[in-house]
C-alpha atoms as a PDB file:
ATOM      1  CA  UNK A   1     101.179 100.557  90.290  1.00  0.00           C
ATOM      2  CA  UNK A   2     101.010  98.055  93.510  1.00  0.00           C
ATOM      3  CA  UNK A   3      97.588  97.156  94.950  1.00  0.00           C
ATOM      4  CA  UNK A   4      96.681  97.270  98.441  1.00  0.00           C
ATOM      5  CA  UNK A   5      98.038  93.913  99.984  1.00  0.00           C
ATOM      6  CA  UNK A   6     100.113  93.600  96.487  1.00  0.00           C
ATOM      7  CA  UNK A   7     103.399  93.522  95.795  1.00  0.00           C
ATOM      8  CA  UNK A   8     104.842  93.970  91.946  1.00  0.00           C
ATOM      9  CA  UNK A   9     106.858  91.138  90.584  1.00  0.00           C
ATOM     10  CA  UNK A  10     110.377  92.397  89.863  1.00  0.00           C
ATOM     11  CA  UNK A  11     112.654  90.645  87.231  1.00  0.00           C
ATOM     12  CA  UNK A  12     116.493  92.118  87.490  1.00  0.00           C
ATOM     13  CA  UNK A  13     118.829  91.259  84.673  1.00  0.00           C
ATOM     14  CA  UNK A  14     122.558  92.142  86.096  1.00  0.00           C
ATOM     15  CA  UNK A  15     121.797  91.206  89.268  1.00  0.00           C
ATOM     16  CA  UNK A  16     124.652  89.558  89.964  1.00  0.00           C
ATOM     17  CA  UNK A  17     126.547  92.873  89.061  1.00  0.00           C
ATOM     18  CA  UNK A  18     128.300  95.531  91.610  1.00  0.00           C
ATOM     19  CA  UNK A  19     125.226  98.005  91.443  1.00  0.00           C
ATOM     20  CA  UNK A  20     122.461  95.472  90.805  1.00  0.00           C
ATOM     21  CA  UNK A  21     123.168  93.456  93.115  1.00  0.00           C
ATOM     22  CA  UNK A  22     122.063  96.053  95.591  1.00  0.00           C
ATOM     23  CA  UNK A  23     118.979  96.323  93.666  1.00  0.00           C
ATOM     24  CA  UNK A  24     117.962  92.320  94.182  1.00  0.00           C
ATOM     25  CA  UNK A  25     118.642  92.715  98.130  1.00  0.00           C
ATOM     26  CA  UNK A  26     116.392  95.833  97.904  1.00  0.00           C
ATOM     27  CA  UNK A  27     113.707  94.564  96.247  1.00  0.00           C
ATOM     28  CA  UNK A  28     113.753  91.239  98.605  1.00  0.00           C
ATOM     29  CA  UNK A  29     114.053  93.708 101.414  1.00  0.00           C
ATOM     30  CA  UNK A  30     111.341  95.476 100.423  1.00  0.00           C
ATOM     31  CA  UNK A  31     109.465  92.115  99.622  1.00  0.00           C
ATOM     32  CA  UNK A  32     108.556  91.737  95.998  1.00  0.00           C
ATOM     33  CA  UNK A  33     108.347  88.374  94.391  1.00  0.00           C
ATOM     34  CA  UNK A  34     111.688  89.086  92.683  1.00  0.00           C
ATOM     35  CA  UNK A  35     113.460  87.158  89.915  1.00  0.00           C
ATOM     36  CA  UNK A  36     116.674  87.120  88.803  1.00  0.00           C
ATOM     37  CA  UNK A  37     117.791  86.447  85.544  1.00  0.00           C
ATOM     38  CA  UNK A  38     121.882  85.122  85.145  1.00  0.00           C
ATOM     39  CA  UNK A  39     124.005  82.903  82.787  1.00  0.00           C
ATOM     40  CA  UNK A  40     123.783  79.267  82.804  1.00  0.00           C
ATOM     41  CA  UNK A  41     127.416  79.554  83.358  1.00  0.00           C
ATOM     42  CA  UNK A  42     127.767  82.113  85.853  1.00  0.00           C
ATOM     43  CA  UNK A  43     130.510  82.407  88.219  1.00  0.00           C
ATOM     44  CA  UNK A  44     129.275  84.516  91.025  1.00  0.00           C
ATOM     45  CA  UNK A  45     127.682  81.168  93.026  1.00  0.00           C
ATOM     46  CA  UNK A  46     127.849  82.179  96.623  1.00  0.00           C
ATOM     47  CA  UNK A  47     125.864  85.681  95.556  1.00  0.00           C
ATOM     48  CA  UNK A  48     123.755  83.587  93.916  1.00  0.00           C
ATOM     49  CA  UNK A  49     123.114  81.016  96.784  1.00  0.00           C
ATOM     50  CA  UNK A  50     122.594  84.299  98.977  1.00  0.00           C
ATOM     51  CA  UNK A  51     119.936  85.630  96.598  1.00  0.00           C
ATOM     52  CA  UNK A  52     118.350  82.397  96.812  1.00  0.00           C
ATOM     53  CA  UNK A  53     118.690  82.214 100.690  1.00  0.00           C
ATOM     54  CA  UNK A  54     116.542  85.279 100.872  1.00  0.00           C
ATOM     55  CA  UNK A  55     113.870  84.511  98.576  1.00  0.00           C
ATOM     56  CA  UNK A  56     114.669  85.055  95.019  1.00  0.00           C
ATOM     57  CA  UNK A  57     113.993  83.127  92.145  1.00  0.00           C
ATOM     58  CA  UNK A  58     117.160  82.270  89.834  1.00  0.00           C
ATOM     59  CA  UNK A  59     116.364  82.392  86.076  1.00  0.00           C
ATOM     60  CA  UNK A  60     118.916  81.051  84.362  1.00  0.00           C
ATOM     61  CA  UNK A  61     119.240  81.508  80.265  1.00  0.00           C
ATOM     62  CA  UNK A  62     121.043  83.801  77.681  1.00  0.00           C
ATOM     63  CA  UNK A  63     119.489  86.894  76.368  1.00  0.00           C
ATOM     64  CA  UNK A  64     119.331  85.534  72.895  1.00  0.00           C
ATOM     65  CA  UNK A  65     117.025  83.200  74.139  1.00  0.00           C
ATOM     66  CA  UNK A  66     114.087  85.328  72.774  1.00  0.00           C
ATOM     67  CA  UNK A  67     110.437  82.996  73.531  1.00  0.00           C
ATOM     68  CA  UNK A  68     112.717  82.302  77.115  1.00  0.00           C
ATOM     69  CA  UNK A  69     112.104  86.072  78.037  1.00  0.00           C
ATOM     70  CA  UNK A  70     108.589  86.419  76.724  1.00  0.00           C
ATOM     71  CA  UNK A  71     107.619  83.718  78.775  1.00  0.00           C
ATOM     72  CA  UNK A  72     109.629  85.187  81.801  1.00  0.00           C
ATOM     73  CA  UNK A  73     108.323  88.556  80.855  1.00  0.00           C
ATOM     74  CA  UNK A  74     104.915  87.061  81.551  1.00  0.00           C
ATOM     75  CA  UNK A  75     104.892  86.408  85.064  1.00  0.00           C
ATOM     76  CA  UNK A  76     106.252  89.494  85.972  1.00  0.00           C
ATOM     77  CA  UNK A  77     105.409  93.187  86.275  1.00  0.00           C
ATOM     78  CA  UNK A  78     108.512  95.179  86.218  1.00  0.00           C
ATOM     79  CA  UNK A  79     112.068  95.050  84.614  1.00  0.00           C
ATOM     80  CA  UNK A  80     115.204  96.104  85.790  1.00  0.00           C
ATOM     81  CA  UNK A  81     118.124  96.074  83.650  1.00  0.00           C
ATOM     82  CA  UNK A  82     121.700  96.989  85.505  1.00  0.00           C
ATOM     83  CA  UNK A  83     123.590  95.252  82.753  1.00  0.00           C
ATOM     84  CA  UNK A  84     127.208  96.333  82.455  1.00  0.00           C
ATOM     85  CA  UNK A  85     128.621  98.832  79.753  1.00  0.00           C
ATOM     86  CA  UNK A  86     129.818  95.772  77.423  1.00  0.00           C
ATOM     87  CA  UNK A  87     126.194  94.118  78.152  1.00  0.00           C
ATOM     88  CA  UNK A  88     124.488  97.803  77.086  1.00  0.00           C
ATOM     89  CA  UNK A  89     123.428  97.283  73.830  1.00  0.00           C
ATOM     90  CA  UNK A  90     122.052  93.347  74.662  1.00  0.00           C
ATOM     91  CA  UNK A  91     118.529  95.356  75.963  1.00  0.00           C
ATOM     92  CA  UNK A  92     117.508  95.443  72.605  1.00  0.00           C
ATOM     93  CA  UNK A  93     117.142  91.989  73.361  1.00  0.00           C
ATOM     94  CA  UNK A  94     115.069  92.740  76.529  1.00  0.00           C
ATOM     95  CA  UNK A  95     112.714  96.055  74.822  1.00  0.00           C
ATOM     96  CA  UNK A  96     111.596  93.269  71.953  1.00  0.00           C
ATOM     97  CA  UNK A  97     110.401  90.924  74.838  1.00  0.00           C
ATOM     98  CA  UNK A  98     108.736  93.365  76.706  1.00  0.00           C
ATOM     99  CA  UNK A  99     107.085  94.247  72.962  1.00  0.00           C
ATOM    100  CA  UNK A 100     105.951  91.054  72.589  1.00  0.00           C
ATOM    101  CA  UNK A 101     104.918  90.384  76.015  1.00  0.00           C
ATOM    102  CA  UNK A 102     102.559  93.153  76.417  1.00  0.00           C
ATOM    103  CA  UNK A 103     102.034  93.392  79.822  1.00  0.00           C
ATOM    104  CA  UNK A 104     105.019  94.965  81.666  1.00  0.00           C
ATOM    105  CA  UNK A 105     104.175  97.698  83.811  1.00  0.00           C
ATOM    106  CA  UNK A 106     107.648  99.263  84.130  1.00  0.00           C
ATOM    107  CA  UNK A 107     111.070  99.202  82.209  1.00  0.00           C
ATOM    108  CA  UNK A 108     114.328 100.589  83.755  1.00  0.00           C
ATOM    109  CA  UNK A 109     117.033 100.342  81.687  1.00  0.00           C
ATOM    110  CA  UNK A 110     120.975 100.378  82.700  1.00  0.00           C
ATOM    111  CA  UNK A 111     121.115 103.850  83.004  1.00  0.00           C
ATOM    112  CA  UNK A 112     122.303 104.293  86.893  1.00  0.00           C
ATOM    113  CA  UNK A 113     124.853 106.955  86.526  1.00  0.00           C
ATOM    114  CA  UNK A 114     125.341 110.286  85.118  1.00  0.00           C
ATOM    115  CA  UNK A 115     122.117 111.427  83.210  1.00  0.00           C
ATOM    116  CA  UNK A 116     123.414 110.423  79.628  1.00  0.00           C
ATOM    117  CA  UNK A 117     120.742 113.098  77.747  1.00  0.00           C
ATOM    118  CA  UNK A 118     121.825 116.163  79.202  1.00  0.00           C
ATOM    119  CA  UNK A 119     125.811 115.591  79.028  1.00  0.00           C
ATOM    120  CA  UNK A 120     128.176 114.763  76.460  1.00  0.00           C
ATOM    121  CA  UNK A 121     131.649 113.715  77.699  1.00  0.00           C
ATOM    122  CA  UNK A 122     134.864 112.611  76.283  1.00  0.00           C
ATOM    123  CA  UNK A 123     135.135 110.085  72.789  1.00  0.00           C
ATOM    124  CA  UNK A 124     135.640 106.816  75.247  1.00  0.00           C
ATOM    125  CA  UNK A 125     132.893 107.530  77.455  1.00  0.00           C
ATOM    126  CA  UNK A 126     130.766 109.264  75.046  1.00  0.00           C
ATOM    127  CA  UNK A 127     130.575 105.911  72.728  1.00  0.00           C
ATOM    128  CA  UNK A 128     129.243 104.391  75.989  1.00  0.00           C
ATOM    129  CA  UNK A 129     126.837 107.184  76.476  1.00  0.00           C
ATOM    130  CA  UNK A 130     125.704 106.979  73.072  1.00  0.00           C
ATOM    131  CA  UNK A 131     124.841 103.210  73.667  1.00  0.00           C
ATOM    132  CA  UNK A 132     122.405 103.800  76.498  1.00  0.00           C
ATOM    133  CA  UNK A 133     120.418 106.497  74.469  1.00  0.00           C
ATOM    134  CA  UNK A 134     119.633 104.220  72.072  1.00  0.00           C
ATOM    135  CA  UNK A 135     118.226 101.880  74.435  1.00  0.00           C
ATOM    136  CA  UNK A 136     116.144 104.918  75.489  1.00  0.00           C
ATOM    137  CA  UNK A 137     114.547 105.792  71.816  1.00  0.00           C
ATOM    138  CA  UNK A 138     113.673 102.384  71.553  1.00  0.00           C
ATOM    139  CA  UNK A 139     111.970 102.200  74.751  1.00  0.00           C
ATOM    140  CA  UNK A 140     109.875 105.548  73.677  1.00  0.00           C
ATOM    141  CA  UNK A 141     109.220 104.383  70.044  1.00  0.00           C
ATOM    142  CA  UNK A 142     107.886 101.073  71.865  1.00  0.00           C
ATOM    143  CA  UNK A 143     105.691 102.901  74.157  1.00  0.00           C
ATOM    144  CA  UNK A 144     106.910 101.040  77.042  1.00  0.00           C
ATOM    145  CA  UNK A 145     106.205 102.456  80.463  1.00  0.00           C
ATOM    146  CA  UNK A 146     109.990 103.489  81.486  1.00  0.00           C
ATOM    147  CA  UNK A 147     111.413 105.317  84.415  1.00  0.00           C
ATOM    148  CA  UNK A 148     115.071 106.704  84.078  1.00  0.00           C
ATOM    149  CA  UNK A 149     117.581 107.057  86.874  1.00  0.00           C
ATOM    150  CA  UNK A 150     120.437 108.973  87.250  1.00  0.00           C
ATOM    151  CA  UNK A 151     122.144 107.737  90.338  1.00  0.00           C
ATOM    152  CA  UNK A 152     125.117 109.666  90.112  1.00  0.00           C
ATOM    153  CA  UNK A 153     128.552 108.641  91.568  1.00  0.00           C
ATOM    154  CA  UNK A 154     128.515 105.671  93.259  1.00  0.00           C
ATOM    155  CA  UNK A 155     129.675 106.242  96.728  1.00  0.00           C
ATOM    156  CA  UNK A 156     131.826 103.481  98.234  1.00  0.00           C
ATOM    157  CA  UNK A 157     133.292 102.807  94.761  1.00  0.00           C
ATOM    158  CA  UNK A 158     134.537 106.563  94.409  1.00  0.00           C
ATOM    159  CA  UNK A 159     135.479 106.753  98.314  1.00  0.00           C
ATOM    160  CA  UNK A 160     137.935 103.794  97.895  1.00  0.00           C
ATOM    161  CA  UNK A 161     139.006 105.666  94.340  1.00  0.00           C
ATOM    162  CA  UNK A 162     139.707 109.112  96.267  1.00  0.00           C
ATOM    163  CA  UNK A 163     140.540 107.953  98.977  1.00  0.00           C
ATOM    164  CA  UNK A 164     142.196 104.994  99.307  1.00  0.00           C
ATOM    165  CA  UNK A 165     141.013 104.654 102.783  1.00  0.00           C
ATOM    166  CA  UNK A 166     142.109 100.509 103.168  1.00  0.00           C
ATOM    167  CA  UNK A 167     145.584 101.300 101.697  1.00  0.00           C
ATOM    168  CA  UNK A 168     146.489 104.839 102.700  1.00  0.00           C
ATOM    169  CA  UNK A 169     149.153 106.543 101.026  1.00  0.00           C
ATOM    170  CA  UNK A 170     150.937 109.962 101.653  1.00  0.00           C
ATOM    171  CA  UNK A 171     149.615 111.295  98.212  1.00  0.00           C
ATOM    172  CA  UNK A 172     145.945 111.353  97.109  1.00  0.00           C
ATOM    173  CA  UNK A 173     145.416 112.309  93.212  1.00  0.00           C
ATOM    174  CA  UNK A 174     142.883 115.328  92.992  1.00  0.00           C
ATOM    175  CA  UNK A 175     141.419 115.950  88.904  1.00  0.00           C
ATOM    176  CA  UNK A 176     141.926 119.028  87.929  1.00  0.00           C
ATOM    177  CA  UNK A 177     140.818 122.148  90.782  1.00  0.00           C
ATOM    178  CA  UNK A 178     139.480 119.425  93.553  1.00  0.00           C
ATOM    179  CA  UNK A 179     136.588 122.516  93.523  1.00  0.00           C
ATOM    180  CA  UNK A 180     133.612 120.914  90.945  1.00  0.00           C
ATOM    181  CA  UNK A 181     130.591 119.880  92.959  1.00  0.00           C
ATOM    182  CA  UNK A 182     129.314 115.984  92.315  1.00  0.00           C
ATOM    183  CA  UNK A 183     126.631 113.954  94.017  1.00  0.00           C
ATOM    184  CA  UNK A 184     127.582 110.454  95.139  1.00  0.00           C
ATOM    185  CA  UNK A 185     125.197 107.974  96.618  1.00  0.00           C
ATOM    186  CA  UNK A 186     125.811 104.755  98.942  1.00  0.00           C
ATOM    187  CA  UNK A 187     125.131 101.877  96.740  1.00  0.00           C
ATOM    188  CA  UNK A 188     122.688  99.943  99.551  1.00  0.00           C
ATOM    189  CA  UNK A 189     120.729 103.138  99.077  1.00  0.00           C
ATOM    190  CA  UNK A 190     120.752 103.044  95.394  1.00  0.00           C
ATOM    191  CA  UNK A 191     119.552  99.835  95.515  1.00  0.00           C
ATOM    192  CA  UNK A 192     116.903 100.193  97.785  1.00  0.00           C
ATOM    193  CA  UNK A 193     115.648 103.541  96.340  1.00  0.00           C
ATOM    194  CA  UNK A 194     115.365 102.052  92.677  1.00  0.00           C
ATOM    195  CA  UNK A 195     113.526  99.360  93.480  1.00  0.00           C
ATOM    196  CA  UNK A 196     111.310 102.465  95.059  1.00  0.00           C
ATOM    197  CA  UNK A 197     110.916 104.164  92.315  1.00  0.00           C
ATOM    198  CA  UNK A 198     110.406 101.333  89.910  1.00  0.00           C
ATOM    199  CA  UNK A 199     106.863 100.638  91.313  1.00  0.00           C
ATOM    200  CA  UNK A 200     105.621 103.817  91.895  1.00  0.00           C
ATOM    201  CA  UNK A 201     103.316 105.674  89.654  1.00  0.00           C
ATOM    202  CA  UNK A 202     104.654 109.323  90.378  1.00  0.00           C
ATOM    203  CA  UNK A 203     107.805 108.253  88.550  1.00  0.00           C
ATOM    204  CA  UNK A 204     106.407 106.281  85.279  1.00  0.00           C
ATOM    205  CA  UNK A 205     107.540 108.174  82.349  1.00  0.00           C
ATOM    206  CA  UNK A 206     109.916 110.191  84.388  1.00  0.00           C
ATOM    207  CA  UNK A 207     113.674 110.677  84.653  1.00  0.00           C
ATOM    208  CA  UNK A 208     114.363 110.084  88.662  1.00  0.00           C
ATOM    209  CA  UNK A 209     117.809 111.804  89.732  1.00  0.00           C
ATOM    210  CA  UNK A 210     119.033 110.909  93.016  1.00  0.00           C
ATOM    211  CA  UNK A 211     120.541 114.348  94.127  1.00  0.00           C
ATOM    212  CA  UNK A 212     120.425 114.793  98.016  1.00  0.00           C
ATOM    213  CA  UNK A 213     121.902 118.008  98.936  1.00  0.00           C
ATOM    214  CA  UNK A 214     123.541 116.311 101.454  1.00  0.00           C
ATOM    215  CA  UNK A 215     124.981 113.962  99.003  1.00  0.00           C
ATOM    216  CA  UNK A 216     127.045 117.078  96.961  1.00  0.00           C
ATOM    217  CA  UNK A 217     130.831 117.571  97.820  1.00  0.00           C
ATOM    218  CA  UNK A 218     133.696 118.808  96.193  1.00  0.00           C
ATOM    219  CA  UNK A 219     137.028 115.911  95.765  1.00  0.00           C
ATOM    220  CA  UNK A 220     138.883 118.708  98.175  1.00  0.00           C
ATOM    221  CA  UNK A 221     135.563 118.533 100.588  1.00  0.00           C
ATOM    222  CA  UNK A 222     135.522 114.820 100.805  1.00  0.00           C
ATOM    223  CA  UNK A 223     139.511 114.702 101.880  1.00  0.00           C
ATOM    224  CA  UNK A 224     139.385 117.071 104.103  1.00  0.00           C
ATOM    225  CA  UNK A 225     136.110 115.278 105.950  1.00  0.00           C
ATOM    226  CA  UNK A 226     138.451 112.853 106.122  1.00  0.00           C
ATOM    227  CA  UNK A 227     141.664 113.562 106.889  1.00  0.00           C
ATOM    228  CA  UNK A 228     139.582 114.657 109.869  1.00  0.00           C
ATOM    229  CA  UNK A 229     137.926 111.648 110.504  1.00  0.00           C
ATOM    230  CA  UNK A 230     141.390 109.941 110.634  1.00  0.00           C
ATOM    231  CA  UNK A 231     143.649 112.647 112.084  1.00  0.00           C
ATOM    232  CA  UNK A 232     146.045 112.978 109.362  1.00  0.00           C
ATOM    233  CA  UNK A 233     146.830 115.153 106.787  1.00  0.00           C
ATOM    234  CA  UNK A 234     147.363 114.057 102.949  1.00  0.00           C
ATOM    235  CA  UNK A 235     149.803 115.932 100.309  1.00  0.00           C
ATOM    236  CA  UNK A 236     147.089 116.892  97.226  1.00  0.00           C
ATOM    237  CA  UNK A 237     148.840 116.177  93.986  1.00  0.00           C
ATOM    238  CA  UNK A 238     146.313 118.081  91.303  1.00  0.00           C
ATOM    239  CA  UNK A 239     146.083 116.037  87.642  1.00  0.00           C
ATOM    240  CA  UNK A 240     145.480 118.889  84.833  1.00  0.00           C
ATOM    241  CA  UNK A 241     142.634 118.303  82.605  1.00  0.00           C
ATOM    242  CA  UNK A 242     145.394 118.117  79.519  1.00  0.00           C
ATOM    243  CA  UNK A 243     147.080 115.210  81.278  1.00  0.00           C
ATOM    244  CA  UNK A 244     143.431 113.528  81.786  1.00  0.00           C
ATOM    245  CA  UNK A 245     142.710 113.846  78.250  1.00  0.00           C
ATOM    246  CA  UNK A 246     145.809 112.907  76.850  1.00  0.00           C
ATOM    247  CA  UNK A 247     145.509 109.690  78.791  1.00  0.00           C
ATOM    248  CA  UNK A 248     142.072 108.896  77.111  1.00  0.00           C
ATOM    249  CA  UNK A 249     143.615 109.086  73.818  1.00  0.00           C
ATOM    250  CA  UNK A 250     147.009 106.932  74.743  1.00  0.00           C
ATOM    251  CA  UNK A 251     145.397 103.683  76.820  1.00  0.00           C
ATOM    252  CA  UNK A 252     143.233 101.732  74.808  1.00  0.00           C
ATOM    253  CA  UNK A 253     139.501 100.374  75.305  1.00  0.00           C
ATOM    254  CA  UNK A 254     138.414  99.779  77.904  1.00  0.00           C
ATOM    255  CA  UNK A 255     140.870 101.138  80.165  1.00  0.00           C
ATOM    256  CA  UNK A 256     140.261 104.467  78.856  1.00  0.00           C
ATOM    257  CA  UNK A 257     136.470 104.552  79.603  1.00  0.00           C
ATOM    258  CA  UNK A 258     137.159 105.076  83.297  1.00  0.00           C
ATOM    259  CA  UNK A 259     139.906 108.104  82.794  1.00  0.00           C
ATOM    260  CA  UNK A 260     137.110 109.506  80.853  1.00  0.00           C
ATOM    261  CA  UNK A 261     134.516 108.999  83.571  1.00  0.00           C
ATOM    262  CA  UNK A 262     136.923 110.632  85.943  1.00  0.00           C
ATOM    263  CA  UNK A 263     137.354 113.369  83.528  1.00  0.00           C
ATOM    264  CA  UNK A 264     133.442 113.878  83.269  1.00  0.00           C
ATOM    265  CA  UNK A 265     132.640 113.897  86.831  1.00  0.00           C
ATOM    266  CA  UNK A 266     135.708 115.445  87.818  1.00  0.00           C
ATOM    267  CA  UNK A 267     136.572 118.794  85.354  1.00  0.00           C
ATOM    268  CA  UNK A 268     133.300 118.894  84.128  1.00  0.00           C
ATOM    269  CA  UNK A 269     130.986 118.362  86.894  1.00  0.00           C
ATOM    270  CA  UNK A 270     128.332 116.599  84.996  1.00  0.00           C
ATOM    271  CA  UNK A 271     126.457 115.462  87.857  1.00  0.00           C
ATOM    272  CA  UNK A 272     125.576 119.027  89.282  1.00  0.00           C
ATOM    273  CA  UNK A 273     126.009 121.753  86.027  1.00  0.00           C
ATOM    274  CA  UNK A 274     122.309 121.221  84.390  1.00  0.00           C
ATOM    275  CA  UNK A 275     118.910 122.185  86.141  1.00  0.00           C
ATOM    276  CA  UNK A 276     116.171 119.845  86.601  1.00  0.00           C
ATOM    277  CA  UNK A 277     113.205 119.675  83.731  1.00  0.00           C
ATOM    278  CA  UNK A 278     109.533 119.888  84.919  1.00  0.00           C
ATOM    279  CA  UNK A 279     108.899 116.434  84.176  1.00  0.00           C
ATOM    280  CA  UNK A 280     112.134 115.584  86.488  1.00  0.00           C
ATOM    281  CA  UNK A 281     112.136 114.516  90.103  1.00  0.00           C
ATOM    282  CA  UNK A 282     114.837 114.389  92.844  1.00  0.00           C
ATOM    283  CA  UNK A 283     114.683 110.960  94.745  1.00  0.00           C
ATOM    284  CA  UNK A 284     115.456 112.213  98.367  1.00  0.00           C
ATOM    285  CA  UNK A 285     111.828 114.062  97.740  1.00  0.00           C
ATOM    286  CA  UNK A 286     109.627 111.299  96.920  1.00  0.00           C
ATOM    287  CA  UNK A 287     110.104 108.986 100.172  1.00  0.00           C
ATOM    288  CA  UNK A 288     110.353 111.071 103.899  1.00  0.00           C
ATOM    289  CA  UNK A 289     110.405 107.445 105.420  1.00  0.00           C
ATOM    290  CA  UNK A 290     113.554 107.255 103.808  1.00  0.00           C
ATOM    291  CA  UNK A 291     116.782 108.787 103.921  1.00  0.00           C
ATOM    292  CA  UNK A 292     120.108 108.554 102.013  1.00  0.00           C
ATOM    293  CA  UNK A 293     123.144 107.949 103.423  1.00  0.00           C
ATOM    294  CA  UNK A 294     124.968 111.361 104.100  1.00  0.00           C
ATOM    295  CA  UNK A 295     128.774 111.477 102.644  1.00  0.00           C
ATOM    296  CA  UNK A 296     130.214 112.162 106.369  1.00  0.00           C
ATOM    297  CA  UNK A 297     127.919 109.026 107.482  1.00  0.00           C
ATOM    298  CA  UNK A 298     129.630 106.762 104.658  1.00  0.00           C
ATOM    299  CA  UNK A 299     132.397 107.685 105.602  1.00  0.00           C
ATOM    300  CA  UNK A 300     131.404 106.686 109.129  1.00  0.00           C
ATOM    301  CA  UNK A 301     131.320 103.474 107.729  1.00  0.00           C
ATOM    302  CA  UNK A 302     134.624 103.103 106.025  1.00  0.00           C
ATOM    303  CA  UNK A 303     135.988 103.928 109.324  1.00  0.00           C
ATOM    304  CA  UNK A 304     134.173 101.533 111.468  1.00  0.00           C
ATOM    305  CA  UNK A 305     133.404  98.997 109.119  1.00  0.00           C
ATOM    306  CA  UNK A 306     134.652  99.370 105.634  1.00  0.00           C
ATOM    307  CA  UNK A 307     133.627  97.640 102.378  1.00  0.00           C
ATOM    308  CA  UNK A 308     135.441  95.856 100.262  1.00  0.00           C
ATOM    309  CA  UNK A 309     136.992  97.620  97.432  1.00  0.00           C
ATOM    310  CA  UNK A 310     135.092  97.255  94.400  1.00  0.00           C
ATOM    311  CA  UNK A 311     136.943  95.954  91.045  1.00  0.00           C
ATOM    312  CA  UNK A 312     134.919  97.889  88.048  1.00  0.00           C
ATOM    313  CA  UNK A 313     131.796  99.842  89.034  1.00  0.00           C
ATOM    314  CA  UNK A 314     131.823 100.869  85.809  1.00  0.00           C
END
């Protein structure tokens, strides 16, 4: 897609968000021309200062705002939507720009997480699921050049969920056995990697899944990596499936969506239980410059240095 000596234009929508963000500081690292599109209204002023600080261009307007986007569309080359669940179903808004623009090289819609056409998960989080395949058929029936990614489990966010490593307890919560393999990924990395993949032409028309085999552990794997990290043992207090499900159906939305996440990832092992299709490719593959985080290095860093926990990663 990029010319010798060229660098795509990137325009993020949900930059300001706790995986795109990642995905704005990528693509500046990485140094594309790199706009980012936020609310007239937005709250998140000192991220958006920073983006500004290192080069990107603020955008600000409403996704309803239809000739807005055309003309945005216009001056850029790729799109990368990391709108959050409640935001989902606003792309439409985004695919009929890109229609009507006619020149955008590369669409990647909010997808991010588990690979929503292979899985099918509980009501709550199914609904949500649902949501981001429609953004998908639209894409197709538009013909716009796409690339899906399935970035699994977001590392630090699940780390401080398991874990609990800046407010240890004497208990940690496993779902269900503690023994289903899932793939988590540092969110820098995710970040950096989609930004990657977004402007390269092995991926157009692809479904990227970042799936390092040194990014698969089991919930009983990751304690124990750290309870030796830290020198001390935790008492494992196993949640049945019944209770997990029972609690989707008893909280209402949206505090139910992230039981049923749990539940997905967890009991079912979504992340890890379907093989790859021949049109599919595994990030960690693609780039040998590059390498992902390792789970015993991230946790490395919650040791040393650790992030903030994160409010709603989902």
């Amino acid at each position: 897609m990029e010319e010798k000596g060229s660098k795509s234009k990137i325009l993020i929508f949900g930059g300001t968000g706790y995986i795109g963000n990642h995905m704005v500081k990528g693509s500046l690292k990485l140094g594309h021309p790199t706009y980012v599109f936020t609310r007239p209204n937005s709250t998140k002023t000192a991220l958006l200062n920073e983006f500004q600080s290192l080069g990107a261009i603020l955008v600000k307007g409403e996704m309803d705002e239809h000739e807005k986007l055309v003309r945005l569309m216009k001056k850029v080359d790729v799109v990368i939507s990391a709108v959050a669940i409640p935001q989902v179903l606003d792309q439409f808004k985004i695919v009929e720009a890109i229609k009507v623009a006619g020149n955008i090289k590369r669409f990647l819609p909010s997808d991010f997480g588990v690979e929503e056409d292979r899985i099918s998960a509980l009501p709550p989080f199914e609904a949500c699921l649902e949501k981001k395949r429609r953004i998908r058929r639209a894409i197709e029936e538009a013909n716009i050049p796409y690339t899906y990614v399935s970035a699994n489990c977001f590392g630090s966010y699940f780390v401080n969920y398991l874990l609990h490593p800046s407010d240890p307890k004497d208990e940690i919560a496993v779902y269900g056995s503690g023994e289903v393999k899932f793939a988590m990924n540092y969110e820098q990395d995710i970040g950096l990697y989609t930004i990657k993949v977004a402007t390269d032409p092995r991926t157009l028309n692809r479904v990227v899944i970042y799936r390092p085999p040194t990014n698969i552990v089991t919930q009983l794997e990751l304690i124990s990596k750290w309870e030796k990290k830290i020198g001390r043992n935790f008492k494992k207090v196993h949640i049945p499936e019944e209770e997990i499900v029972a609690l989707t159906k008893e909280l209402p939305e949206p505090e139910n969506i992230p039981v049923a996440i749990l539940h997905t990832v967890f009991i079912k092992g979504v992340t890890m239980n379907y093989n790859f299709k021949e049109n599919d490719v595994e990030a960690s593959t693609l780039y040998p410059e590059l390498k992902f985080t390792t789970v015993d290095e991230l946790l490395d860093i919650f040791l040393h240095d650790p992030p903030a926990p994160a409010s709603a990663a989902f």
